[in-house]
C-alpha atoms as a PDB file:
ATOM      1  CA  UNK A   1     163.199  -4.196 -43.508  1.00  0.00           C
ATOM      2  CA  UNK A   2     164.930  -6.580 -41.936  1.00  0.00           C
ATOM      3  CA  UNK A   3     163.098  -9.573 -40.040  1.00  0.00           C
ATOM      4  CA  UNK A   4     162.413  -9.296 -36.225  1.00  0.00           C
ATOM      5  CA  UNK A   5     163.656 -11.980 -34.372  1.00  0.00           C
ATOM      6  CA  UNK A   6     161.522 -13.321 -31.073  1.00  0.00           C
ATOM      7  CA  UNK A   7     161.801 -15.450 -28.312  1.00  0.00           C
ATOM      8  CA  UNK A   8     158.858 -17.498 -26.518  1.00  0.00           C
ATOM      9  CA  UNK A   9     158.654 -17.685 -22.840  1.00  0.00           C
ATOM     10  CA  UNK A  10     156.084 -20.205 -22.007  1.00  0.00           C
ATOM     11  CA  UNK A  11     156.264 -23.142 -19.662  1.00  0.00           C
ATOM     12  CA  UNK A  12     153.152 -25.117 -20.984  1.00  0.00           C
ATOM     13  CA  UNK A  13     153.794 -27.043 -24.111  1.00  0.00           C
ATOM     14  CA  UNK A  14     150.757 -26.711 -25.752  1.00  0.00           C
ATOM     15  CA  UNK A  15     150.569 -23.078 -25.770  1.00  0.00           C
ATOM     16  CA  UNK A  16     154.468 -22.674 -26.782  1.00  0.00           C
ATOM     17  CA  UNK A  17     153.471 -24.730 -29.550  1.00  0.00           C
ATOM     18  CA  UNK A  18     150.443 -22.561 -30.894  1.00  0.00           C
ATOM     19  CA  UNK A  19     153.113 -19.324 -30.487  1.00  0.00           C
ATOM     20  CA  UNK A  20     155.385 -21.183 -32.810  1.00  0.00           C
ATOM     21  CA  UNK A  21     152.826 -21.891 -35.260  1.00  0.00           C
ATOM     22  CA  UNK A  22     151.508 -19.019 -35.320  1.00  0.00           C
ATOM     23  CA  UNK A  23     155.064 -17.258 -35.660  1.00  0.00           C
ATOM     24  CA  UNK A  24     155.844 -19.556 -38.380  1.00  0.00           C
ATOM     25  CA  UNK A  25     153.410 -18.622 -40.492  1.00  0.00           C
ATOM     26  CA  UNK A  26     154.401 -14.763 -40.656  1.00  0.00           C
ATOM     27  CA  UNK A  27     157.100 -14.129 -42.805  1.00  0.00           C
ATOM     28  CA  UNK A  28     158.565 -10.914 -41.331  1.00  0.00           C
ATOM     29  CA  UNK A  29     159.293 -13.488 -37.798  1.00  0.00           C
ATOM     30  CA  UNK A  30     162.125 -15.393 -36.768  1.00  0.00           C
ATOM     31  CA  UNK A  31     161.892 -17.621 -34.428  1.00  0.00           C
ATOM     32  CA  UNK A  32     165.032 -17.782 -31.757  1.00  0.00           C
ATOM     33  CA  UNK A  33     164.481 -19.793 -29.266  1.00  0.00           C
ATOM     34  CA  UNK A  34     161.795 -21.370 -27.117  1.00  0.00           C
ATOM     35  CA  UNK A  35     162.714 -21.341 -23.096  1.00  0.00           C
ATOM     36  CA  UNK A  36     160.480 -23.128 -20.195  1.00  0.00           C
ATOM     37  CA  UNK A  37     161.512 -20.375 -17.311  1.00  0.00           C
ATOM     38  CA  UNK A  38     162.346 -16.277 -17.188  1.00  0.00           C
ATOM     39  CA  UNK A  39     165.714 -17.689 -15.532  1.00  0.00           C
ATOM     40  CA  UNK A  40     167.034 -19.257 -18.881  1.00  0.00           C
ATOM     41  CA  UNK A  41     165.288 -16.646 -21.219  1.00  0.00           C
ATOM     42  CA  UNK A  42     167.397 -13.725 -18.993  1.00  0.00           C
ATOM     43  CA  UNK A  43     170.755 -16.059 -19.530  1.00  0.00           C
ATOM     44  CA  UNK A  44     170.372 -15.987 -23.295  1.00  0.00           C
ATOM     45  CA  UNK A  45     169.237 -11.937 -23.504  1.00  0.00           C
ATOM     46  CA  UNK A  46     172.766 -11.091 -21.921  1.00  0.00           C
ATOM     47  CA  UNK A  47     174.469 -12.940 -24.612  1.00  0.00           C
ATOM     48  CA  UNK A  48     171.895 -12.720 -27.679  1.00  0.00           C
ATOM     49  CA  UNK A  49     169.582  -9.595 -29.180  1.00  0.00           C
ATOM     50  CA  UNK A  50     165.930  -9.950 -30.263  1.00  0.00           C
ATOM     51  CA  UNK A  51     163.634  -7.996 -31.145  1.00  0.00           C
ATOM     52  CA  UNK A  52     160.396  -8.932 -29.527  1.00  0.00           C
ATOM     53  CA  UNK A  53     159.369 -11.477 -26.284  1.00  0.00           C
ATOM     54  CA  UNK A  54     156.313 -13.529 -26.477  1.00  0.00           C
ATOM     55  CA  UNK A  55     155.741 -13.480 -22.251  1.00  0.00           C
ATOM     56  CA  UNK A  56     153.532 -16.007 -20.360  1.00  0.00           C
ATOM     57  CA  UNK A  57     152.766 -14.123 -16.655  1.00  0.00           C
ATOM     58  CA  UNK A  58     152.509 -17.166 -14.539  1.00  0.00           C
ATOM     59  CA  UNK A  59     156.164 -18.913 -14.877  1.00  0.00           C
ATOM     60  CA  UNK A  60     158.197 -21.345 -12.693  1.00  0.00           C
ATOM     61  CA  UNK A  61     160.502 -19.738 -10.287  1.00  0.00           C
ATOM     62  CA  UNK A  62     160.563 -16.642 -11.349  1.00  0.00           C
ATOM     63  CA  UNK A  63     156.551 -14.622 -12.276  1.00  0.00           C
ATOM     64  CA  UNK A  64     156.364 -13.002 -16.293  1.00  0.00           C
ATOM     65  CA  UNK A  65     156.027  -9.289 -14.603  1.00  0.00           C
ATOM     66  CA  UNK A  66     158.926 -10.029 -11.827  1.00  0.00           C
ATOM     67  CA  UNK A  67     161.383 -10.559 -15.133  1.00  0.00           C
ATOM     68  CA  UNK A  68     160.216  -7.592 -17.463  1.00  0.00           C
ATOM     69  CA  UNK A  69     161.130  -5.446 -14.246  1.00  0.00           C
ATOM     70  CA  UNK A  70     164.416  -6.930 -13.737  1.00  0.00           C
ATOM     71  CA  UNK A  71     165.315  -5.919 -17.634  1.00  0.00           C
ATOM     72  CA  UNK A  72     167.606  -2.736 -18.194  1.00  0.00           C
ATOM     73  CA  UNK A  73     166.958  -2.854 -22.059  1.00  0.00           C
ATOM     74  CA  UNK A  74     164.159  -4.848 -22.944  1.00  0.00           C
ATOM     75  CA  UNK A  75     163.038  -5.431 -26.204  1.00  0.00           C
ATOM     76  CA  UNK A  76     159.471  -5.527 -27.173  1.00  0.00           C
ATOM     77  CA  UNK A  77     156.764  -7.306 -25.304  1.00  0.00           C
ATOM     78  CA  UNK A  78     154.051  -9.201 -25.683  1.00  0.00           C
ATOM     79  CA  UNK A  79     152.642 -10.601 -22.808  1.00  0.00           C
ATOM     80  CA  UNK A  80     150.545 -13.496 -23.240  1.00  0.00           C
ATOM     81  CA  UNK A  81     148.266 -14.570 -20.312  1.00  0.00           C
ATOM     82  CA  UNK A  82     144.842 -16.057 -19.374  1.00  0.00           C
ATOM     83  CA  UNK A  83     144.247 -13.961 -16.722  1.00  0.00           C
ATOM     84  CA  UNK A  84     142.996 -10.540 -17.557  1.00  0.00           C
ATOM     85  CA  UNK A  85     143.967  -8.665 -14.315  1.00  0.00           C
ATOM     86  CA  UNK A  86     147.506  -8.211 -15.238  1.00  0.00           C
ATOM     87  CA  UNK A  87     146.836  -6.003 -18.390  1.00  0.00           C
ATOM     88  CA  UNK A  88     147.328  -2.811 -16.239  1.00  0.00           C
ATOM     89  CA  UNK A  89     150.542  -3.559 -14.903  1.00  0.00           C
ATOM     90  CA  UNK A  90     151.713  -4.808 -18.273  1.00  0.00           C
ATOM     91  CA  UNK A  91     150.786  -1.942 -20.088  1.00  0.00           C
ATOM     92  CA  UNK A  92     152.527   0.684 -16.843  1.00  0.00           C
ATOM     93  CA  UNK A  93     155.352  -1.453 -18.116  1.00  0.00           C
ATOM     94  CA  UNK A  94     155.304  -0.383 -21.839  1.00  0.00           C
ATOM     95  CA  UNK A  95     154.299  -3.899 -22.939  1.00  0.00           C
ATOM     96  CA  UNK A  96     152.876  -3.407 -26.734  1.00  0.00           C
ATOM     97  CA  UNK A  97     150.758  -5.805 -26.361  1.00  0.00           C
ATOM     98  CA  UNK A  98     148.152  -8.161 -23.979  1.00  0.00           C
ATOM     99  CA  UNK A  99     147.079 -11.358 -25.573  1.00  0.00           C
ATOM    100  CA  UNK A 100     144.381 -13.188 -23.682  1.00  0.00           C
ATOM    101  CA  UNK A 101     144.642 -17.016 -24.154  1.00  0.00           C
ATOM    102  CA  UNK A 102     143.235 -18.542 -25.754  1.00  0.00           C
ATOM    103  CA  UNK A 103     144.147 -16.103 -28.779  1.00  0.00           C
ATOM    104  CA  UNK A 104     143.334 -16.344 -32.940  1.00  0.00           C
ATOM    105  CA  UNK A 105     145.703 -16.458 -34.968  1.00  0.00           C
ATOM    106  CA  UNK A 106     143.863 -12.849 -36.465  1.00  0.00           C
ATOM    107  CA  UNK A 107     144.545 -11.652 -32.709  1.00  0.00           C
ATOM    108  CA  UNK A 108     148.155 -12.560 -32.503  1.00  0.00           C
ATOM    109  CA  UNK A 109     149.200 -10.894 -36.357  1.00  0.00           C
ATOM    110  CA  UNK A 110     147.226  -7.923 -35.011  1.00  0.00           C
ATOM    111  CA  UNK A 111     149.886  -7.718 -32.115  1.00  0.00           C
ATOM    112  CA  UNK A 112     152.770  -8.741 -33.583  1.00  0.00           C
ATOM    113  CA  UNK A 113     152.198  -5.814 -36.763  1.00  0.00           C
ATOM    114  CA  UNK A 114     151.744  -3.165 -33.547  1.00  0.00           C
ATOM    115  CA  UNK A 115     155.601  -4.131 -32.927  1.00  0.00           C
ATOM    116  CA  UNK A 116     156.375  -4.152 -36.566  1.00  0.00           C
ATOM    117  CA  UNK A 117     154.587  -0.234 -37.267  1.00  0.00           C
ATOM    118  CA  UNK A 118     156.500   1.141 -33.829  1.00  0.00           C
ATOM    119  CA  UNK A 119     160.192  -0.818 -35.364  1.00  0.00           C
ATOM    120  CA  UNK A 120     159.472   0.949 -38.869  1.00  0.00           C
ATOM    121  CA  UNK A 121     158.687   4.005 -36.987  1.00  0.00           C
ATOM    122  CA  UNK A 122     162.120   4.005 -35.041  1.00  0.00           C
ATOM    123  CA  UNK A 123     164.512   3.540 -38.177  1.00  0.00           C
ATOM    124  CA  UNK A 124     162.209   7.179 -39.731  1.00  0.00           C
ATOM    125  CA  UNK A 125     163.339   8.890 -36.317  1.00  0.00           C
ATOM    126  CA  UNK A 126     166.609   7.869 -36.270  1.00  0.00           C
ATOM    127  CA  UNK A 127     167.343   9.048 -40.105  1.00  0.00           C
ATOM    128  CA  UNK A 128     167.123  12.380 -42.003  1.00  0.00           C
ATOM    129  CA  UNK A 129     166.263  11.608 -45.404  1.00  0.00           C
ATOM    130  CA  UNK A 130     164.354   9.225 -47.409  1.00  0.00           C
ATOM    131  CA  UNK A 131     164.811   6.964 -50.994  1.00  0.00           C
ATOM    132  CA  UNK A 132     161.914   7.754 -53.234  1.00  0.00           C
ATOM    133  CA  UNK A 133     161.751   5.815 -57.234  1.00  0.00           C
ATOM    134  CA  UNK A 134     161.728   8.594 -59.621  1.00  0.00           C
ATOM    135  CA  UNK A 135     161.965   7.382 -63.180  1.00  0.00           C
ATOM    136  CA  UNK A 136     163.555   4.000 -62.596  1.00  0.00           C
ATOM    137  CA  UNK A 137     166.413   5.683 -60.331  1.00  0.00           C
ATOM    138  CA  UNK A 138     166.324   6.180 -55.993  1.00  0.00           C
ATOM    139  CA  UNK A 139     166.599   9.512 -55.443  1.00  0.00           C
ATOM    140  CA  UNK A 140     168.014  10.552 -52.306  1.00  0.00           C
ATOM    141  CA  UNK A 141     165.820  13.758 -50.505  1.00  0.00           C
ATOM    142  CA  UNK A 142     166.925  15.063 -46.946  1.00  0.00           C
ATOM    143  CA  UNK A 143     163.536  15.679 -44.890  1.00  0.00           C
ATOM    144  CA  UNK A 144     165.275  19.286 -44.382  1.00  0.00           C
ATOM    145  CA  UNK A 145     164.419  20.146 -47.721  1.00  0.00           C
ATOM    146  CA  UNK A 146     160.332  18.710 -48.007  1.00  0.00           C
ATOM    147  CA  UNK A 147     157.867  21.807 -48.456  1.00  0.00           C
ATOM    148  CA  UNK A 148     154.983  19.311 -49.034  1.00  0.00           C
ATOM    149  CA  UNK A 149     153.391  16.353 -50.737  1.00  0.00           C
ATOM    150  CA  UNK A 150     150.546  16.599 -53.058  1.00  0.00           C
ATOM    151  CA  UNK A 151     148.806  13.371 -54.045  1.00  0.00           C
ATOM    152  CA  UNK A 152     148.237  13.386 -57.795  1.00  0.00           C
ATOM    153  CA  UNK A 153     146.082  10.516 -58.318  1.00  0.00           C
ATOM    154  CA  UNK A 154     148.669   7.355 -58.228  1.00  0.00           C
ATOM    155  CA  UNK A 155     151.353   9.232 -58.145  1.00  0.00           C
ATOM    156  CA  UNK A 156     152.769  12.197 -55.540  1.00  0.00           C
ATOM    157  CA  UNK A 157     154.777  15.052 -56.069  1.00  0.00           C
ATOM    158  CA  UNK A 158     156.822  16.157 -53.550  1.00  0.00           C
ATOM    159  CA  UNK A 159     158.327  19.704 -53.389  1.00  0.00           C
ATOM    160  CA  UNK A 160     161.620  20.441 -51.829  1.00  0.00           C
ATOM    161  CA  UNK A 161     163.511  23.817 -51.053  1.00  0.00           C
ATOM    162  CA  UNK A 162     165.492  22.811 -54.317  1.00  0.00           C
ATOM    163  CA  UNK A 163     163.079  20.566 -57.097  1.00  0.00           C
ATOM    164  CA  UNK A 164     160.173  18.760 -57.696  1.00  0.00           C
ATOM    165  CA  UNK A 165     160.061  15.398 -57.754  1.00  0.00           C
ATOM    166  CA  UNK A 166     157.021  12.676 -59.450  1.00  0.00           C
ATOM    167  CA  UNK A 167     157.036   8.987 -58.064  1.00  0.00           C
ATOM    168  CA  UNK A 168     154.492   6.456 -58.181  1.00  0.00           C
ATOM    169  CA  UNK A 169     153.517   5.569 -54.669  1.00  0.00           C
ATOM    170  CA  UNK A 170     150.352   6.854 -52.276  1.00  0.00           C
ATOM    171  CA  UNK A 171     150.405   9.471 -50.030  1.00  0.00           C
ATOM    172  CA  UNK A 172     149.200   7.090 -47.141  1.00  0.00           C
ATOM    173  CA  UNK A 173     152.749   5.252 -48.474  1.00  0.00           C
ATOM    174  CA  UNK A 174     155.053   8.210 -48.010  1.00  0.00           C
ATOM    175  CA  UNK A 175     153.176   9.323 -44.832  1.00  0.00           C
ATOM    176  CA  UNK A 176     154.703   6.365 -43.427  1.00  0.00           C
ATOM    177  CA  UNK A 177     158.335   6.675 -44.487  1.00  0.00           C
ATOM    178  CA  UNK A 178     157.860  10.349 -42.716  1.00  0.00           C
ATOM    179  CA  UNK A 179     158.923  11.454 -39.572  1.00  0.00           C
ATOM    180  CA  UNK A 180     155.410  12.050 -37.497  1.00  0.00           C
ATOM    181  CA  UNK A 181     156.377  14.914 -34.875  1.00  0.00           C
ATOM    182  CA  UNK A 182     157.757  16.873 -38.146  1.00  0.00           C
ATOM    183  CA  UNK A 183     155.065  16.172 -41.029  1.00  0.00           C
ATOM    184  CA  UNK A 184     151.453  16.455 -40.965  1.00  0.00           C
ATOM    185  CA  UNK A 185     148.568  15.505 -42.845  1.00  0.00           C
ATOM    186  CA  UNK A 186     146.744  18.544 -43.229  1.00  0.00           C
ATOM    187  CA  UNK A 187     144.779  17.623 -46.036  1.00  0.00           C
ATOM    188  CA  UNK A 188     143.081  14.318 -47.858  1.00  0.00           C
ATOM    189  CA  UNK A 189     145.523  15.187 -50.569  1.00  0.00           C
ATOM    190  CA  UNK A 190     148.663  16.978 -48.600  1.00  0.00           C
ATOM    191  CA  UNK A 191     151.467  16.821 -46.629  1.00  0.00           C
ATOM    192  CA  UNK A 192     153.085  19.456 -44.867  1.00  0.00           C
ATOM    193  CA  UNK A 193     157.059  20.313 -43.044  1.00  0.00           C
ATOM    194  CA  UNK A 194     156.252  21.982 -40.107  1.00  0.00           C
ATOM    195  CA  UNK A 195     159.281  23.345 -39.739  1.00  0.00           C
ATOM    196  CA  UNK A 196     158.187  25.280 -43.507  1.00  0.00           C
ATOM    197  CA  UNK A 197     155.013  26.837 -42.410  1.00  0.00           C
ATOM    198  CA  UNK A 198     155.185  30.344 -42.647  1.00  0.00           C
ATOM    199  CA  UNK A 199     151.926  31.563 -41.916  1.00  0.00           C
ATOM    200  CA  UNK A 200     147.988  29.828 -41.799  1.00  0.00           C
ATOM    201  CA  UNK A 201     144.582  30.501 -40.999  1.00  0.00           C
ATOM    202  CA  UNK A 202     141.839  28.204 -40.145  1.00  0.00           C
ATOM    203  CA  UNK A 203     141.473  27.739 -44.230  1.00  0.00           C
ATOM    204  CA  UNK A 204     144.837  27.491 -45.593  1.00  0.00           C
ATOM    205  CA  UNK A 205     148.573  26.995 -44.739  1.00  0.00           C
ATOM    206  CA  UNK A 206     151.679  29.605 -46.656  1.00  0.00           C
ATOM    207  CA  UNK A 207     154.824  28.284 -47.569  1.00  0.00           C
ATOM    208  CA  UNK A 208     157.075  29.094 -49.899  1.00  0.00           C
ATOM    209  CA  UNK A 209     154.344  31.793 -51.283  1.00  0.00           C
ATOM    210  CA  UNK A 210     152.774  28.500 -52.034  1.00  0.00           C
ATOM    211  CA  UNK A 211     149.109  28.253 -50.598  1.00  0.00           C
ATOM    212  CA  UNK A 212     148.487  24.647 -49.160  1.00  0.00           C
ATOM    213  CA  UNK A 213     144.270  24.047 -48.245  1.00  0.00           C
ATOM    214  CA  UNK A 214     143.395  22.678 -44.952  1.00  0.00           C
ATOM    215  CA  UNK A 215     141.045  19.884 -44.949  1.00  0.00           C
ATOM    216  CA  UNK A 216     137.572  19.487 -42.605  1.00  0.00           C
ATOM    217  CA  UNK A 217     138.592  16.454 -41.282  1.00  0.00           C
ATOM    218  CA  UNK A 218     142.466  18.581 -39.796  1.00  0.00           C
ATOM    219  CA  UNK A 219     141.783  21.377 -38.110  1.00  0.00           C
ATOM    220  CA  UNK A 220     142.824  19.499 -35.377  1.00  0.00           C
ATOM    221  CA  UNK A 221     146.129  18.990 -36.426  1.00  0.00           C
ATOM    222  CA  UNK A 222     146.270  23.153 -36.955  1.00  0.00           C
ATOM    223  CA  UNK A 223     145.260  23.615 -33.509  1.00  0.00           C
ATOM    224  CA  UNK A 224     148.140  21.352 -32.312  1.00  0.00           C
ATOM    225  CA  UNK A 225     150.924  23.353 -34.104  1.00  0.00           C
END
């Protein structure tokens, strides 16, 4: 995955320059640009993309919240703030995050891997298949063909409308790589298409006049279905 590139908006030098450390020292940031007002920061969004905003509330001439309402297509937020009492507004604003100065650095990667998980999320929505190693070649499987995953140990086997296919990789891995509103966890050691399910009870799930067990832990994802 590509890196996410960020811009700092933060009038006070001393806090811009813990935001820079701190983005410097995570490898999947770039750092764009630092700017002192929202005025300056807007002038450079209707010419440049990025990814992600590092937002200080209190700003000269023009206030952190008065910008992010004044954006048609923002990218992702985080607002960074001392004062507490903005955290509601931010977060009616879709703001991923609310960092509270002064912040650790173990706060700020906590925030900034929030935007990362909801990017990698986007680019599974967007597509309909996925890459998977099996043998030493990437084998190409639509998500319209997945029955299920079964964890075998390190490895998973995944069963499609078509083959079977062995790669070494967890199921927490490919859970990831998986389309959420689609594929569920019903089980410590399976993954279902929803879309597949033919029949279930409160025990077990039918597909494929394969029998798939239901966990303790997911009944609640049955009841959702």
């Amino acid at each position: 995955m590509s890196k996410i590139k960020c811009i700092v908006i933060e009038d006070e030098p001393l806090a811009a320059k813990v935001l820079t450390d701190y983005i410097s020292q995570v490898p999947f940031l770039e750092l764009q640009q630092v700017f002192k007002d929202a005025l300056l920061a807007s002038e450079f969004l209707s010419a440049q993309h990025t990814d992600l905003m590092f937002l200080d509330i209190h700003l000269p001439k023009l206030k952190g919240m008065a910008f992010l309402k004044t954006l048609v297509d923002p990218p992702a937020v985080i607002v960074t703030t001392a004062y507490h009492q903005y955290a509601v507004e931010g977060f009616n604003l879709n703001v991923t995050d609310y960092l509270l100065k002064p912040f650790e650095f173990e706060r700020f990667l906590t925030a900034v891997n929030k935007v990362r998980a909801e990017q990698k999320k986007a680019v599974v929505e967007e597509r309909d298949f996925i890459f998977v190693s099996v043998q030493k070649r990437r084998v190409r499987i639509p998500f319209s063909e997945i029955l299920y995953v079964e964890s075998q140990r390190e490895y998973i086997r995944i069963v499609t409308t078509k083959q079977e296919y062995i790669s070494k990789m967890g199921t927490s891995e490919i859970e990831e790589l998986l389309p959420a509103r689609t594929f569920k966890r019903v089980h410590r050691s399976f993954i279902v298409s929803v879309n597949k399910i033919e029949s279930y009870t409160a025990e077990e799930i039918l597909m494929h006049g394969t029998s798939i067990p239901i966990g303790r832990g997911y009944k609640d994802v049955i009841d959702e279905l």
